[in-house]
N, C-alpha and C. Protein backbone atom coordinates (compact mmCIF):
# COMPACT_ATOMS: atom_id res chain seq x y z
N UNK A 1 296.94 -39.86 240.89
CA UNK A 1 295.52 -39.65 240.99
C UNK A 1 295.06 -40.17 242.34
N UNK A 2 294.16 -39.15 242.85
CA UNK A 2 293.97 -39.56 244.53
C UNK A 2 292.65 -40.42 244.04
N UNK A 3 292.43 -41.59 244.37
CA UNK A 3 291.33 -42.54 244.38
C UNK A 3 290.20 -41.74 245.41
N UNK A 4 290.21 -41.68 246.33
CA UNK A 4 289.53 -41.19 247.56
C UNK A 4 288.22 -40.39 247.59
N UNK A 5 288.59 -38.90 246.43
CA UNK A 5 288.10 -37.84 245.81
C UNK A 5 287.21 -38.24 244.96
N UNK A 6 287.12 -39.88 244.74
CA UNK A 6 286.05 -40.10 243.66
C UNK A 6 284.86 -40.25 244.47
N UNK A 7 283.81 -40.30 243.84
CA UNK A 7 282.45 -40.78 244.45
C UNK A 7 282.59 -41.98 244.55
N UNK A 8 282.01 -42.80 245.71
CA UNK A 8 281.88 -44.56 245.69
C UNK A 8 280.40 -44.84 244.63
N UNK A 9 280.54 -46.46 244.45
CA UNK A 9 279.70 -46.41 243.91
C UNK A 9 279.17 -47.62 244.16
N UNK A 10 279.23 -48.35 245.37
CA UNK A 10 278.75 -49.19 246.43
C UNK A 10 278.97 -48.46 247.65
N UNK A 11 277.81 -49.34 248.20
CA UNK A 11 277.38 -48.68 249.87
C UNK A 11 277.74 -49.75 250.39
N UNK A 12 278.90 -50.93 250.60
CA UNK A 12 279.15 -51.43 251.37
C UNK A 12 279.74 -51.25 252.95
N UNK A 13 280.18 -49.99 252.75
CA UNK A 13 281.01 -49.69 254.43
C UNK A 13 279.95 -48.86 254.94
N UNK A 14 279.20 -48.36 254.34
CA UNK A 14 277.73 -47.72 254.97
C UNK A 14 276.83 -48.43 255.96
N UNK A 15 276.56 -48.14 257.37
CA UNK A 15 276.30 -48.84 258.18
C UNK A 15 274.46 -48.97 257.71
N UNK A 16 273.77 -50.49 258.09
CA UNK A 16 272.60 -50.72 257.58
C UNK A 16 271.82 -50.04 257.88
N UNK A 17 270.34 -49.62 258.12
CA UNK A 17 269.44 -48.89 258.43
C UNK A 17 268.79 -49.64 259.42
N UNK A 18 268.24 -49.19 260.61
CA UNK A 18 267.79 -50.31 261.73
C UNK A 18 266.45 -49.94 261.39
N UNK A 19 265.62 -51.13 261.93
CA UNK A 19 264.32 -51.52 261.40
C UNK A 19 263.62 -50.72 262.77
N UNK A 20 262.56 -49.56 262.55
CA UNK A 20 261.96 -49.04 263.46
C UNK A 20 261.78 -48.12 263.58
N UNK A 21 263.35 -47.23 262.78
CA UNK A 21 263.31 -46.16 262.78
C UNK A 21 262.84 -45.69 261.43
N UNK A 22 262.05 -44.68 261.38
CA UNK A 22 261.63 -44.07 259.92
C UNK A 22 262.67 -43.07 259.18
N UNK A 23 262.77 -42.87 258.42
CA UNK A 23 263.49 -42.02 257.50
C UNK A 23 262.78 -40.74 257.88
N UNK A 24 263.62 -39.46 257.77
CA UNK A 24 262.94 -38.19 257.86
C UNK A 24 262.12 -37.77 256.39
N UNK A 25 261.04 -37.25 257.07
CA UNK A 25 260.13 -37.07 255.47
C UNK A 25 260.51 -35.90 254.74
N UNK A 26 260.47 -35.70 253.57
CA UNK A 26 260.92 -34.24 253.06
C UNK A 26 259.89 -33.11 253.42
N UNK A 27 260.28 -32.20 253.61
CA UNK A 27 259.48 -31.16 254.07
C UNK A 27 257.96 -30.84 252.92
N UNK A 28 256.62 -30.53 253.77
CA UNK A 28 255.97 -30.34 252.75
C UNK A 28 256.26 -28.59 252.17
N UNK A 29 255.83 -28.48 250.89
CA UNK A 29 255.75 -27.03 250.69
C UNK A 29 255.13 -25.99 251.46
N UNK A 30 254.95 -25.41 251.34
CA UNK A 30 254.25 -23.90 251.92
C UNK A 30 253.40 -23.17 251.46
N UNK A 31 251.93 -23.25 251.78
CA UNK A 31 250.94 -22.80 250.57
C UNK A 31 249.69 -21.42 251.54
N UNK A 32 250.52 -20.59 250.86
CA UNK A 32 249.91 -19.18 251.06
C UNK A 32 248.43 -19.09 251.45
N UNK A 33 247.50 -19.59 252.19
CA UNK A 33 245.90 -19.52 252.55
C UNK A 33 245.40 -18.27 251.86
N UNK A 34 246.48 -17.20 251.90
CA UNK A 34 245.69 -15.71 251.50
C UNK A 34 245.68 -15.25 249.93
N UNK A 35 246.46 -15.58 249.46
CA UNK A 35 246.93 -15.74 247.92
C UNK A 35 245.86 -16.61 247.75
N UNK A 36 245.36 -15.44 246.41
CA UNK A 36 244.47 -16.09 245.47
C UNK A 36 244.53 -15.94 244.27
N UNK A 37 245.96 -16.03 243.64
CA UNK A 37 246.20 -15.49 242.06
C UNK A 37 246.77 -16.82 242.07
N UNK A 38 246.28 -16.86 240.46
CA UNK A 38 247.07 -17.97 239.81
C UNK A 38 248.40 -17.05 238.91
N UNK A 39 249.36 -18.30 239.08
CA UNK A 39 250.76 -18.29 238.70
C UNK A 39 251.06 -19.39 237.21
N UNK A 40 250.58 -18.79 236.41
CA UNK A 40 250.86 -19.34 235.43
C UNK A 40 251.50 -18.91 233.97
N UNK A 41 252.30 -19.66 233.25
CA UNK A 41 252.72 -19.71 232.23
C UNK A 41 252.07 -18.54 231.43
N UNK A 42 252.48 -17.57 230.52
CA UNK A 42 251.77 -17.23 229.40
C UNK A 42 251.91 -18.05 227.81
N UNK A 43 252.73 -19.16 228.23
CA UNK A 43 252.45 -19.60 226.73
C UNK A 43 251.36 -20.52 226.52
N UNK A 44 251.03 -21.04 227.31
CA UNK A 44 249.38 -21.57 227.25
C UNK A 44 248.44 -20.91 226.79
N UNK A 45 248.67 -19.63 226.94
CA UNK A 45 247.17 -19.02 226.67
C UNK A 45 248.08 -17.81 225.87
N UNK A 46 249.15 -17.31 225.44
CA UNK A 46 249.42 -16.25 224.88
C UNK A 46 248.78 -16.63 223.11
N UNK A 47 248.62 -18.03 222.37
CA UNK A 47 249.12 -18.34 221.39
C UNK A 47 247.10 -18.28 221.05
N UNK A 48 246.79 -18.35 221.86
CA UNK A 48 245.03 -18.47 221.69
C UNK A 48 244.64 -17.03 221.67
N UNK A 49 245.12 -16.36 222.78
CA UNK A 49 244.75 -15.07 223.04
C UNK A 49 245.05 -14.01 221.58
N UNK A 50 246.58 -14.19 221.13
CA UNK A 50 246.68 -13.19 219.59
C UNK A 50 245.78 -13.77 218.58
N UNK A 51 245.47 -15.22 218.55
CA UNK A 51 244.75 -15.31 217.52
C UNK A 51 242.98 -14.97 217.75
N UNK A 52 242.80 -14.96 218.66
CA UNK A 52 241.04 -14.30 218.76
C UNK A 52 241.21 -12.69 218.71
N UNK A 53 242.63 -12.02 219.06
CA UNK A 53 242.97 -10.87 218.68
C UNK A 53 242.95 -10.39 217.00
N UNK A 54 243.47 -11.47 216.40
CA UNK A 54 243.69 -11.35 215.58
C UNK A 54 241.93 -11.35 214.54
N UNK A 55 241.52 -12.29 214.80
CA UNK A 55 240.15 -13.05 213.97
C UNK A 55 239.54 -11.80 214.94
N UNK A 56 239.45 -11.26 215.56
CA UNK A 56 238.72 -9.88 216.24
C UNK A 56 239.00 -8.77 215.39
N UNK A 57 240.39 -8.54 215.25
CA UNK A 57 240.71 -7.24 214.46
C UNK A 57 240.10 -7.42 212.84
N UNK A 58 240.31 -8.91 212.50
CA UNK A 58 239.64 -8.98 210.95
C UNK A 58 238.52 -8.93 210.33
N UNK A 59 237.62 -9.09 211.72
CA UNK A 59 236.19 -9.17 211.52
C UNK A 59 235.91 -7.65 211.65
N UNK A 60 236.72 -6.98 212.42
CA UNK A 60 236.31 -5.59 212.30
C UNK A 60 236.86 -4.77 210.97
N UNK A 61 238.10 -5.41 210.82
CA UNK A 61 238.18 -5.00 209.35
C UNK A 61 237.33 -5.30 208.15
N UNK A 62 236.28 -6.26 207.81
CA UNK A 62 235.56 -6.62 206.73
C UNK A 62 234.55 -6.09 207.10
N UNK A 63 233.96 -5.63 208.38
CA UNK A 63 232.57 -4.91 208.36
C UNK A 63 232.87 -3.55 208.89
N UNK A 64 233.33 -2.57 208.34
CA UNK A 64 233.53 -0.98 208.68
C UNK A 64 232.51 -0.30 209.05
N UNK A 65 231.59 -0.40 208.01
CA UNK A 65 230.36 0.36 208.21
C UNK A 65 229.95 0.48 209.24
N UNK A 66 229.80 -0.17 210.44
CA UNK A 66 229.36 0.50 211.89
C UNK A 66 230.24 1.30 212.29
N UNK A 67 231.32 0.53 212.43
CA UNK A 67 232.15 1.91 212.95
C UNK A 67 232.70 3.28 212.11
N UNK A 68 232.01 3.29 210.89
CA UNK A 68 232.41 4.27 210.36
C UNK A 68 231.25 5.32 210.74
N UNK A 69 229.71 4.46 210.52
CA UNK A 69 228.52 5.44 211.02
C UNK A 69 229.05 5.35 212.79
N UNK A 70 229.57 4.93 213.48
CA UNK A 70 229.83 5.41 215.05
C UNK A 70 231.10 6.60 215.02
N UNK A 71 231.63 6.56 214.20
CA UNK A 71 232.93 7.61 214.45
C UNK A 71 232.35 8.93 213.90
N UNK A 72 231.13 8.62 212.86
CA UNK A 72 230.47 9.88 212.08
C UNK A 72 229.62 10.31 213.22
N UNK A 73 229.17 9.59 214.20
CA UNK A 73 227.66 10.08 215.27
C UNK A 73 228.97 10.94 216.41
N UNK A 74 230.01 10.42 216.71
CA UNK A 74 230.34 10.78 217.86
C UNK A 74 231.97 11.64 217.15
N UNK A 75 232.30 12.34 216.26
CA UNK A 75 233.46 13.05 215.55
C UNK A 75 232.74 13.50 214.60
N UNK A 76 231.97 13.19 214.33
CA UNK A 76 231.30 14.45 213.00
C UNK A 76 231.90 13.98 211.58
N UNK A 77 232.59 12.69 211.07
CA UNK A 77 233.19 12.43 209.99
C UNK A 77 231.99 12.38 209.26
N UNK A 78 232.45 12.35 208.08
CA UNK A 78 231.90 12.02 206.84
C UNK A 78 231.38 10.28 206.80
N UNK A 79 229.82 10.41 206.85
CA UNK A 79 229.36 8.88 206.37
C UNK A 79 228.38 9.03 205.36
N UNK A 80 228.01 7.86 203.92
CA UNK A 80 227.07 8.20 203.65
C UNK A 80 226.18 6.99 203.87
N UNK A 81 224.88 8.07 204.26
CA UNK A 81 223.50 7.51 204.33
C UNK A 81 223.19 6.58 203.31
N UNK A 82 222.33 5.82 203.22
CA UNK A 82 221.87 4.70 202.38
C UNK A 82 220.67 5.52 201.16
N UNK A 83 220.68 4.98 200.36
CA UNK A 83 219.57 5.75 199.52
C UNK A 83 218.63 4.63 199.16
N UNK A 84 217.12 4.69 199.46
CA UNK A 84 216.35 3.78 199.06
C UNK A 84 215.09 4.35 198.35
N UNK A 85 214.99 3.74 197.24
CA UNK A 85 213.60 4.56 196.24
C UNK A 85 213.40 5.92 196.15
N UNK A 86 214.73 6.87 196.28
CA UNK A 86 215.01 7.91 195.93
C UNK A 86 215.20 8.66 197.28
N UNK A 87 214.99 8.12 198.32
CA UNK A 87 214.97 9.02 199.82
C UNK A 87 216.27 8.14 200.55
N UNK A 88 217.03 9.39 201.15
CA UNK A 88 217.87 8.97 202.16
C UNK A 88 217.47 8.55 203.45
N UNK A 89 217.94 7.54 203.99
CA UNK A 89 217.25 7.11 205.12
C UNK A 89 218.60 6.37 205.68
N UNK A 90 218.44 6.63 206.99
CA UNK A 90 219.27 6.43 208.20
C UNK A 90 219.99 4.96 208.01
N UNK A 91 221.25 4.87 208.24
CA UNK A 91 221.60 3.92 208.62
C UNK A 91 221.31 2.83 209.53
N UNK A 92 220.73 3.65 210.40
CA UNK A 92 220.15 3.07 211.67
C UNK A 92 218.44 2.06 211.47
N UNK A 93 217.67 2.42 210.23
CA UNK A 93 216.49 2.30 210.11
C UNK A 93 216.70 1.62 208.75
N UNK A 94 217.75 0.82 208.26
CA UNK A 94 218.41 -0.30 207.29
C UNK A 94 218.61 -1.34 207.98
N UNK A 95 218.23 -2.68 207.02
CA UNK A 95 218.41 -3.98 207.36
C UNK A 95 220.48 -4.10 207.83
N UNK A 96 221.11 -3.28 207.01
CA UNK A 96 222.52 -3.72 206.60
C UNK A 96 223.41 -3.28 208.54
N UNK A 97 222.20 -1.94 208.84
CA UNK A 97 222.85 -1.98 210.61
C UNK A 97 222.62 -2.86 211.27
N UNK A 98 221.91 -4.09 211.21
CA UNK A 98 221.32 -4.69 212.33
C UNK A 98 222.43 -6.03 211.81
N UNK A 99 222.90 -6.44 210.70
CA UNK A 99 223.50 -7.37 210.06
C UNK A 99 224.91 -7.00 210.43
N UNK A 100 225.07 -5.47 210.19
CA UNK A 100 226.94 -5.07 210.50
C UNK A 100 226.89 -5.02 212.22
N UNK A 101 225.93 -5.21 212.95
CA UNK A 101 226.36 -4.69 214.47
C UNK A 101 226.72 -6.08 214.88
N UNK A 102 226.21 -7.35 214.66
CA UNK A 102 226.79 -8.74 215.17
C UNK A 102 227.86 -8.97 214.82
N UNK A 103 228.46 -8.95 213.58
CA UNK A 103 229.85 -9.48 213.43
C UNK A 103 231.11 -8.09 214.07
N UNK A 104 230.36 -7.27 214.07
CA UNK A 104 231.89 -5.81 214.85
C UNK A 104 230.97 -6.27 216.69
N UNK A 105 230.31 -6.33 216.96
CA UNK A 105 230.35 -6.54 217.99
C UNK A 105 231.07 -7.96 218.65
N UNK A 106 230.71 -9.19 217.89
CA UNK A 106 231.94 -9.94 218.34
C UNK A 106 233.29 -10.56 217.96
N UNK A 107 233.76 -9.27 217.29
CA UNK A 107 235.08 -8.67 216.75
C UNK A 107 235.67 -8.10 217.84
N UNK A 108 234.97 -7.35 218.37
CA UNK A 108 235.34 -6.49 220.10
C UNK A 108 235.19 -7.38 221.17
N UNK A 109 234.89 -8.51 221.32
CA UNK A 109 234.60 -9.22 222.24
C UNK A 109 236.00 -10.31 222.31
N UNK A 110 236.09 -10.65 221.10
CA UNK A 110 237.03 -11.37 220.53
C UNK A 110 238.29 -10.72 221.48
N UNK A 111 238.81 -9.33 221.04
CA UNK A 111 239.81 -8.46 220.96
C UNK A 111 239.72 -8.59 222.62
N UNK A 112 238.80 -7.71 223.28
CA UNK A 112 238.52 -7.74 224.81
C UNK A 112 238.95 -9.39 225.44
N UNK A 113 238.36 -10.39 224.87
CA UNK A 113 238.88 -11.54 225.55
C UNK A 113 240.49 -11.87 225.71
N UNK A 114 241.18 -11.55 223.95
CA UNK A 114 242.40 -11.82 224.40
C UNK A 114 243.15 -10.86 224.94
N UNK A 115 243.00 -9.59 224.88
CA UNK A 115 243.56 -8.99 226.22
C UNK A 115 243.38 -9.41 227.56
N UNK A 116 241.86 -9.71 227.73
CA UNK A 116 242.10 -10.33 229.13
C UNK A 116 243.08 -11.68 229.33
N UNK A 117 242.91 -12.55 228.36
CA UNK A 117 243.52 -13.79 228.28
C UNK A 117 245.31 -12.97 228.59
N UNK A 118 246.05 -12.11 228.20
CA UNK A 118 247.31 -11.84 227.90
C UNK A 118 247.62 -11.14 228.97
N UNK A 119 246.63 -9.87 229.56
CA UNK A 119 247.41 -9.35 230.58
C UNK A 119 246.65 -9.08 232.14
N UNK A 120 245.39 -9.67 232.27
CA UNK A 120 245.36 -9.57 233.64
C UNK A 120 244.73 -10.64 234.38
N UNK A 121 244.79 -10.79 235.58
CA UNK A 121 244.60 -12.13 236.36
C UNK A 121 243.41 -11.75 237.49
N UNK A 122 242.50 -10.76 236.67
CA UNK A 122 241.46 -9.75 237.98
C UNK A 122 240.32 -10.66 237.44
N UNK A 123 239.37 -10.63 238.96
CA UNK A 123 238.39 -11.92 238.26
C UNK A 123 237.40 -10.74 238.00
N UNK A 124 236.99 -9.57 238.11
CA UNK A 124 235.61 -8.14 237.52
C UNK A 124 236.25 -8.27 235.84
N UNK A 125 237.41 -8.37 235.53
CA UNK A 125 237.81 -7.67 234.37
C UNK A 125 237.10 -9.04 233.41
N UNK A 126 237.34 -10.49 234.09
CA UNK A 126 237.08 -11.51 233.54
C UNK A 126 235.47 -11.80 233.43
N UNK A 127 235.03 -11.34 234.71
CA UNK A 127 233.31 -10.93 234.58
C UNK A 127 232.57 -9.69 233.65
N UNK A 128 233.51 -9.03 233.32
CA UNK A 128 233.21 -7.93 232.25
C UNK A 128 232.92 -8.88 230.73
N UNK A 129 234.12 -9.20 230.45
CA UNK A 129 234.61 -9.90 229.33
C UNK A 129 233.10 -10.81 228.87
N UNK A 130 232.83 -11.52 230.18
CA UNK A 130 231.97 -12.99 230.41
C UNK A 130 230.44 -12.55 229.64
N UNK A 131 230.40 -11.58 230.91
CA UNK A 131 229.04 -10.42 230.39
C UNK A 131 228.70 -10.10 228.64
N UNK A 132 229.56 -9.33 228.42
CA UNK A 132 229.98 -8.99 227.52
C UNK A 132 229.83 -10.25 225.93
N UNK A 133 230.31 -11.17 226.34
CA UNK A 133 230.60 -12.03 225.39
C UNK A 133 228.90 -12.73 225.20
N UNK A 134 228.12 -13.66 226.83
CA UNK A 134 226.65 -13.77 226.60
C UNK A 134 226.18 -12.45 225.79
N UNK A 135 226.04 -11.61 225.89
CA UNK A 135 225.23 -10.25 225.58
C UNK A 135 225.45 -10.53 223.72
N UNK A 136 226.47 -10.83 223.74
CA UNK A 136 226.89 -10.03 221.92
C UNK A 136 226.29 -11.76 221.43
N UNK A 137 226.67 -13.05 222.12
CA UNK A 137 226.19 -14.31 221.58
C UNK A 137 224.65 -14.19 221.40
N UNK A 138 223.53 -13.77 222.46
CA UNK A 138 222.42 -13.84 222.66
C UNK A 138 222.02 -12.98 221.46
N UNK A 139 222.70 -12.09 220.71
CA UNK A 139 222.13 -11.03 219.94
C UNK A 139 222.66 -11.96 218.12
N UNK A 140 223.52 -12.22 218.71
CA UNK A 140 224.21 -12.96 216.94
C UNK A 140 222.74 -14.18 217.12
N UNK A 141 222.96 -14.77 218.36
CA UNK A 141 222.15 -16.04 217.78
C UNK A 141 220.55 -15.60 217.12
N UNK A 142 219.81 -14.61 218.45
CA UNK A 142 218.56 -14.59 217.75
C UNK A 142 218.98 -13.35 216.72
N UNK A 143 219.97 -12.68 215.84
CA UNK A 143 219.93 -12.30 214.35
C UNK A 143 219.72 -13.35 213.19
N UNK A 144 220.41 -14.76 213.65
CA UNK A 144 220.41 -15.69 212.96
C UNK A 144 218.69 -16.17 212.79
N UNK A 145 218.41 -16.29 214.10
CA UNK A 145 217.21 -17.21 213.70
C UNK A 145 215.62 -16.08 212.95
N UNK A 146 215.79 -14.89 213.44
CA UNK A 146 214.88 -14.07 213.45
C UNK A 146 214.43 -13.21 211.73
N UNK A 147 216.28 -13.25 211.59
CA UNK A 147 216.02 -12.79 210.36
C UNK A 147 216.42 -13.84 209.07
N UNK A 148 216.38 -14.91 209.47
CA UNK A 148 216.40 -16.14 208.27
C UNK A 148 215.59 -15.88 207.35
N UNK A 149 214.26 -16.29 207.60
CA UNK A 149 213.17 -15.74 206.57
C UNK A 149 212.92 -14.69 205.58
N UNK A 150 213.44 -13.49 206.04
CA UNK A 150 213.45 -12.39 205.55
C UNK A 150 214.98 -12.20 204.51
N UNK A 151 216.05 -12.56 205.12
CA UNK A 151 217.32 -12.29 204.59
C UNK A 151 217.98 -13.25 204.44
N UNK A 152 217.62 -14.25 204.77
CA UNK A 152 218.81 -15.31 204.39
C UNK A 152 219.66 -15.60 205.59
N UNK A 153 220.27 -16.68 205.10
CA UNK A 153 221.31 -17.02 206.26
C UNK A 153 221.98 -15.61 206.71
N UNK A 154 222.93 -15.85 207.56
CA UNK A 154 224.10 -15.08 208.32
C UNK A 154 224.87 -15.68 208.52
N UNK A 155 225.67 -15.98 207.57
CA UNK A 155 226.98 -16.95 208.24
C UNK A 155 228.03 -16.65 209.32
N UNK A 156 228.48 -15.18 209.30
CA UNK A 156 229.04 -14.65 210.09
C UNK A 156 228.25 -14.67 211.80
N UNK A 157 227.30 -14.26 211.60
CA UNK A 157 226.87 -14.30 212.67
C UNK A 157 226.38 -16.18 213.65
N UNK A 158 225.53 -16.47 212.80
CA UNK A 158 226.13 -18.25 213.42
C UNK A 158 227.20 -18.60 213.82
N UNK A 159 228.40 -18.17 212.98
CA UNK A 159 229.69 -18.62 213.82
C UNK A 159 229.61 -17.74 215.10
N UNK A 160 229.53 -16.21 215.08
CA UNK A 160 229.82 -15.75 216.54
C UNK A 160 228.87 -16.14 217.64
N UNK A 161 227.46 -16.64 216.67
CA UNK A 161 226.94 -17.25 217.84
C UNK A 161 227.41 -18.58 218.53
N UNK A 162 227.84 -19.53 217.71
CA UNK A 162 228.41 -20.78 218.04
C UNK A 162 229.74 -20.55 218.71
N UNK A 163 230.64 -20.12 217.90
CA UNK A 163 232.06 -19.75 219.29
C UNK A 163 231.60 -18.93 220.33
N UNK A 164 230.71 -17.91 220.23
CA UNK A 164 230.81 -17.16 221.47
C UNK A 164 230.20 -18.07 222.71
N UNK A 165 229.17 -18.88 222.34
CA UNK A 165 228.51 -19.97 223.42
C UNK A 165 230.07 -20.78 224.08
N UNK A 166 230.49 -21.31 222.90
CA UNK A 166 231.86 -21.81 223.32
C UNK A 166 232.61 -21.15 224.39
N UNK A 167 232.94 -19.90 223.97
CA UNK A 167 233.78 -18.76 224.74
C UNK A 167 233.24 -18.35 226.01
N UNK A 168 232.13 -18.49 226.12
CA UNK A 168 230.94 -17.63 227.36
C UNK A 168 231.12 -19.04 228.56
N UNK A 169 231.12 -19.96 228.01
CA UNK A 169 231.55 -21.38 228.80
C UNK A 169 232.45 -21.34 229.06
N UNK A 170 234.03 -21.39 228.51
CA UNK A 170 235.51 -21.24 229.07
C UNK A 170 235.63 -20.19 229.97
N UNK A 171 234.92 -19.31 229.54
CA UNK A 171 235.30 -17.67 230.61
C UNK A 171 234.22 -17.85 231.81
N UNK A 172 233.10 -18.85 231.83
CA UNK A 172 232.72 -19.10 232.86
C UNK A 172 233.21 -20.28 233.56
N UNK A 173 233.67 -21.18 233.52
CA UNK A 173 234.52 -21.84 234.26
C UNK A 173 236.13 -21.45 234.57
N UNK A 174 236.60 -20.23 234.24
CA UNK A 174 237.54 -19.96 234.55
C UNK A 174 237.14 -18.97 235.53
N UNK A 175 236.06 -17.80 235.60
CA UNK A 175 235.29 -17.48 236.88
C UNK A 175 235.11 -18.45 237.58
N UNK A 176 234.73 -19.40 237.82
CA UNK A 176 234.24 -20.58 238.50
C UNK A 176 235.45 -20.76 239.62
N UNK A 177 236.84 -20.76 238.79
CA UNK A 177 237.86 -21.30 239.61
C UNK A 177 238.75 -20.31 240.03
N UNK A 178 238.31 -18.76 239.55
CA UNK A 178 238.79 -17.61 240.12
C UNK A 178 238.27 -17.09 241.64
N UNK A 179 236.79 -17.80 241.76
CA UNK A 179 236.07 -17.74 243.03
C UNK A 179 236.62 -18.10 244.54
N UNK A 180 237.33 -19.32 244.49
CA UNK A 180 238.28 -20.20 245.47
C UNK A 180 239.76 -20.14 244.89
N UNK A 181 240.88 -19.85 246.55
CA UNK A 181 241.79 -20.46 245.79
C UNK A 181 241.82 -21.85 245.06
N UNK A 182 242.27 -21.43 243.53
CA UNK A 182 242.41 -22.54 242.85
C UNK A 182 243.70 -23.25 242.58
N UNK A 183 243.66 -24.70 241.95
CA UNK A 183 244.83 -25.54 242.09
C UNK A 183 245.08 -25.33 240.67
N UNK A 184 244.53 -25.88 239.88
CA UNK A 184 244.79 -25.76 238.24
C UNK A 184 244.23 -25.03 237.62
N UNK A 185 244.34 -24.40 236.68
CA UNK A 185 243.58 -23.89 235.50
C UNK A 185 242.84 -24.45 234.39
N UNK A 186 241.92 -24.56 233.51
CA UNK A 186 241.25 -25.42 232.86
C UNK A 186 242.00 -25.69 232.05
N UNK A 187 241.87 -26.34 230.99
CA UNK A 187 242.80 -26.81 229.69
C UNK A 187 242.98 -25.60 228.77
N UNK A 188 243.68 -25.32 227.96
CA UNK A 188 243.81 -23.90 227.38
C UNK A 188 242.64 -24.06 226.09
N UNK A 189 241.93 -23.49 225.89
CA UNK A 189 240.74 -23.32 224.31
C UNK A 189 241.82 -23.74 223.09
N UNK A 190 241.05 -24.17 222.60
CA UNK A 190 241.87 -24.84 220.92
C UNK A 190 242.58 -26.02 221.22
């Protein structure tokens, strides 16, 4: 066995370091001025993103009725009208449209966010989303407060008003830091 071939494991025959001279510094990195995308992980945000996908697709599944009267206005399907004190009257001119349009509207918002969250890094698509999300919160919240008196709570809709405020805040500070190149990303939601 050749001794030699091993690694040492004292620095005694190693000549000392003279006092004066500095050590060479390690090189700094290299940081692109023109690049303005963030480079990040999708598992941070993939595991948030299916589930507002998900709680999006379900909320649109328990309230059909809009989109069944929207697929009937714009395909000609079969919907039926509401019947009240013997006269048919519009879906549109019923308490039950103004109650089904908050929870499918931020069912779609939901869905729209985690796509953006999953596949793109464009800051318009993220200002769409942002838009989008105030617009449908501002409408859940005053459904809540406007029609209390008359109908009763809205539970559904309080929550989309309360997460969507939540959501309209994360997607605006993540605009915030889409504006400048940025260093970090915010903490992931949940």
């Amino acid at each position: 066995m050749d001794v030699s071939k091993l690694p040492r494991l004292s620095k005694t025959d190693s000549p000392a370091p003279q006092s004066g001279t500095p050590e060479p510094e390690a090189p700094s990195p290299v940081v692109d001025s023109h690049e303005h995308t963030i480079v990040e992980p999708l598992s941070g945000r993939g595991p948030e993103a299916w589930i507002s996908i998900a709680i999006g697709a379900f909320l649109i599944y328990m309230y059909p009725r809009f989109l069944q009267w929207l697929s009937s206005q714009l395909f000609h399907t079969h919907f039926d009208e509401f019947e009240l004190d013997g006269k048919i009257v519009p879906y549109t001119q019923v308490p039950e449209f103004w109650m089904d349009l908050g929870p499918v509207l931020f069912g779609v918002v939901l869905i729209l966010d985690g796509i953006v969250l999953l596949t793109t890094r464009t800051r318009w698509l993220h200002g769409v989303a942002f838009v989008l999300t105030i617009l449908t919160t501002i409408y859940n919240f005053l459904y809540v407060v406007l029609s209390y008196n008359k109908y009763g709570a809205a539970p559904i809709s309080f929550l989309a008003a309360a997460f969507g405020a939540y959501i309209a805040w994360y997607q605006w500070k993540t605009l915030q830091m889409r504006g400048a190149p940025p260093k970090t990303m915010p903490p992931a939601r949940g």
